[in-house]
Protein backbone atom coordinates (compact mmCIF):
# COMPACT_ATOMS: atom_id res chain seq x y z
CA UNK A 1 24.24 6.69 -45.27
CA UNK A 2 24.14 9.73 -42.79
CA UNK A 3 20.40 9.61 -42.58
CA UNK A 4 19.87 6.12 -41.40
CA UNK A 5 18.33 5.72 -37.69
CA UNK A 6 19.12 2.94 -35.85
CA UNK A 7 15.43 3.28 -33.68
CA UNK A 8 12.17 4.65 -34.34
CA UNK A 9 11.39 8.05 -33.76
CA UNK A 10 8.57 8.54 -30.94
CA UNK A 11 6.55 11.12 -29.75
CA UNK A 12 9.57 11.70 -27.14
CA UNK A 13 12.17 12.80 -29.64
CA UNK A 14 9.97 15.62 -31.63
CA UNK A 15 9.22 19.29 -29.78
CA UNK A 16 5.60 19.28 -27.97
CA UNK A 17 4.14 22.33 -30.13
CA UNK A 18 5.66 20.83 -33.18
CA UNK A 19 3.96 16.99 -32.73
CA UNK A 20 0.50 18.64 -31.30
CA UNK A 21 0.75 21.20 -34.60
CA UNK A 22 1.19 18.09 -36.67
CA UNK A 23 -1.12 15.82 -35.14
CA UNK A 24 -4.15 18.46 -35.02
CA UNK A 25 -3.94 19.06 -38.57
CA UNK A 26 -3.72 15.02 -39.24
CA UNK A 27 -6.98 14.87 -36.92
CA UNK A 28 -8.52 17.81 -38.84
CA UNK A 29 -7.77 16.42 -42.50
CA UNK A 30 -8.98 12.81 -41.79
CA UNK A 31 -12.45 14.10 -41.05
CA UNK A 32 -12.55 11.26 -38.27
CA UNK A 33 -13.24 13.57 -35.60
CA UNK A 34 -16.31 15.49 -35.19
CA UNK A 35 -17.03 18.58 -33.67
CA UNK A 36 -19.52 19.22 -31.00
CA UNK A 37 -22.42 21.62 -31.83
CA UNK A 38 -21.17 23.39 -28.11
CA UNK A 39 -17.71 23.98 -29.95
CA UNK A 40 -17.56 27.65 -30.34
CA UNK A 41 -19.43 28.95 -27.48
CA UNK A 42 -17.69 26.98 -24.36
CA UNK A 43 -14.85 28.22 -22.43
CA UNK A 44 -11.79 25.75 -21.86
CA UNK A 45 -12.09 26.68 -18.33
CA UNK A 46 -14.13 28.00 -15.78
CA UNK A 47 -11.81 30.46 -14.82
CA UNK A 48 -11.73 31.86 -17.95
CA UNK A 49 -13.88 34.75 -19.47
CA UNK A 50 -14.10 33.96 -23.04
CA UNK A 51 -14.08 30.77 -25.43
CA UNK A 52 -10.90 30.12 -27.84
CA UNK A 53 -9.99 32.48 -30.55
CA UNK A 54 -8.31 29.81 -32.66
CA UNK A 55 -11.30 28.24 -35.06
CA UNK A 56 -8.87 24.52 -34.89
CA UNK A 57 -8.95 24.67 -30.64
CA UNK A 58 -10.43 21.26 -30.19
CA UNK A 59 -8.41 19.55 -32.67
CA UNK A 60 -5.38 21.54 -30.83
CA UNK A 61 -6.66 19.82 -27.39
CA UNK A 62 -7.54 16.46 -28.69
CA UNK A 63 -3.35 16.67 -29.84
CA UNK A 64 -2.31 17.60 -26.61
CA UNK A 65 -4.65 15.73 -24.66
CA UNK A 66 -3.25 12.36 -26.97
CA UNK A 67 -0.05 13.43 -26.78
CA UNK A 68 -0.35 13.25 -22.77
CA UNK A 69 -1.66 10.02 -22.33
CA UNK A 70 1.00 9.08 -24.68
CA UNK A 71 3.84 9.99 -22.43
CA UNK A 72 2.27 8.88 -19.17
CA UNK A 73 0.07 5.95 -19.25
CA UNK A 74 -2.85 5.84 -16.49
CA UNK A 75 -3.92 8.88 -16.36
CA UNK A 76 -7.73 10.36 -16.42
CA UNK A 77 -9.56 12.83 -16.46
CA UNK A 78 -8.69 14.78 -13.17
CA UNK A 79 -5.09 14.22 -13.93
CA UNK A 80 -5.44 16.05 -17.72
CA UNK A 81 -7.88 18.87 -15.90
CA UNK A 82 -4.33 19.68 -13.91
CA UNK A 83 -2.47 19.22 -16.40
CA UNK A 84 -4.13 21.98 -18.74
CA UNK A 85 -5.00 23.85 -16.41
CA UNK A 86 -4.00 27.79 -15.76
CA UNK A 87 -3.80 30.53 -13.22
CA UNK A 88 -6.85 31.78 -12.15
CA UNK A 89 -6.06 35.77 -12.20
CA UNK A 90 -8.20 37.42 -9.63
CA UNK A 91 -7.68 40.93 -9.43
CA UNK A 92 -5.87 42.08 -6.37
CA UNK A 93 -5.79 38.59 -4.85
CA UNK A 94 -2.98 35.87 -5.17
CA UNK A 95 -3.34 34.31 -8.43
CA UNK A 96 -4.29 30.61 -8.19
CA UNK A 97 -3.89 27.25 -10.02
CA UNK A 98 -7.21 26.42 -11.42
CA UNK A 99 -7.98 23.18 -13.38
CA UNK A 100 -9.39 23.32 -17.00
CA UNK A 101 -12.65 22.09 -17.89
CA UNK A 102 -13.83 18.23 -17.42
CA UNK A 103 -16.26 17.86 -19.72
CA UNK A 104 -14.36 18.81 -22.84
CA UNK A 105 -11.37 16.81 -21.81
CA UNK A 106 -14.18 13.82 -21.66
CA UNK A 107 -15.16 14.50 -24.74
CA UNK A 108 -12.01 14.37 -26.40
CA UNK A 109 -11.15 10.79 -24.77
CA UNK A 110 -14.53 9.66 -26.35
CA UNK A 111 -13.82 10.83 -29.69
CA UNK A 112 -9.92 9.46 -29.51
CA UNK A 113 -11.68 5.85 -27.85
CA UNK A 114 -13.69 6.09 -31.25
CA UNK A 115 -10.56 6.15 -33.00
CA UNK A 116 -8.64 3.33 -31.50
CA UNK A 117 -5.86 5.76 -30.59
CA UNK A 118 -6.75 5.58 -26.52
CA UNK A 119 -8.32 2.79 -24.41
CA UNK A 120 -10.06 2.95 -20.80
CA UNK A 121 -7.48 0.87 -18.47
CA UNK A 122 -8.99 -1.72 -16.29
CA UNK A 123 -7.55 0.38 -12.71
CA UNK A 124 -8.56 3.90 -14.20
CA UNK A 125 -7.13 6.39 -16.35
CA UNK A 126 -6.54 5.50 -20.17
CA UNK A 127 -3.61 3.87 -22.31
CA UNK A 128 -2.82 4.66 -25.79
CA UNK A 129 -3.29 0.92 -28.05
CA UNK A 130 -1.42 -0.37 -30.36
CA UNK A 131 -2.68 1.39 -33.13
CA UNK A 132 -2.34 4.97 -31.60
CA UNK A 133 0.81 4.28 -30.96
CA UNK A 134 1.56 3.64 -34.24
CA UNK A 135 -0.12 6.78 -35.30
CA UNK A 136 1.38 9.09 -33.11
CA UNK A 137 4.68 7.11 -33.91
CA UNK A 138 4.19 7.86 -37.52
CA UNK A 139 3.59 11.60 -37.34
CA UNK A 140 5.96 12.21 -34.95
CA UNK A 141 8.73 10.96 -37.78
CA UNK A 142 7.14 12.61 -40.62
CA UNK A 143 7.48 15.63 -38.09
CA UNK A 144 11.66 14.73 -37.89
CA UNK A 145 11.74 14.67 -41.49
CA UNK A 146 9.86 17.53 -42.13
CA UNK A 147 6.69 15.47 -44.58
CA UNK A 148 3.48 17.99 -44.88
């Protein structure tokens, strides 16, 4: 009787690195999402000197990047370039907020629009449907209950 729940769980009641661990290995182990040849040799930002260590680094952004639009409708591409983003270290100088790179948040949005888990809105920026919600939904309560 203790473990009934009188709602849902969402996406707003599990830990960010725990949902985006989740969901990147759910992404990874449907085989849905593919890779761009450009994978391993492009840097996540500009500012940066070197590409990802992690091998799973897209499937890590496509999480995060789903996860976002989850949580606040509307936004687009600029807004999730901010929103990953870092500070730009420059030496002696003040360090700087520098936006992440454009073109592999784009891609990401594609590949997620291919799966029915994000949709362009009709003012800018993208949604997440029906069925991503679902998705998301569903992973973030096999997260609370602790499913592999």
């Amino acid at each position: 009787m203790a473990d009934y729940e009188p709602r849902g769980i969402t996406v707003r009641d599990v830990a960010a690195a725990d949902f985006i661990k989740a969901y990147a290995e759910h992404l990874k182990n449907t085989g849905r999402v593919e890779l761009p040849s450009w994978c391993d040799l492009v840097k996540t930002a500009p500012h940066k000197e070197m590409c990802p260590y992690d091998q799973d680094w897209y499937y890590i952004r496509a999480a995060a990047v789903a996860r976002k639009v989850y949580l606040r409708p509307g936004r687009g591409v600029g807004g999730l370039s901010k929103a990953f983003g870092t500070k730009a270290r420059r030496g002696t100088m003040t360090n700087t907020h520098k936006p992440a790179a454009t073109g592999i948040i784009r891609h990401v949005l594609q590949q997620l629009e291919a799966l029915k888990v994000v949709e362009k809105m009709e003012n800018g920026g993208r949604t997440v449907t029906r069925v991503g919600q679902q998705d998301l939904d569903r992973i973030a309560g096999a997260v609370v209950r602790g499913d592999d």
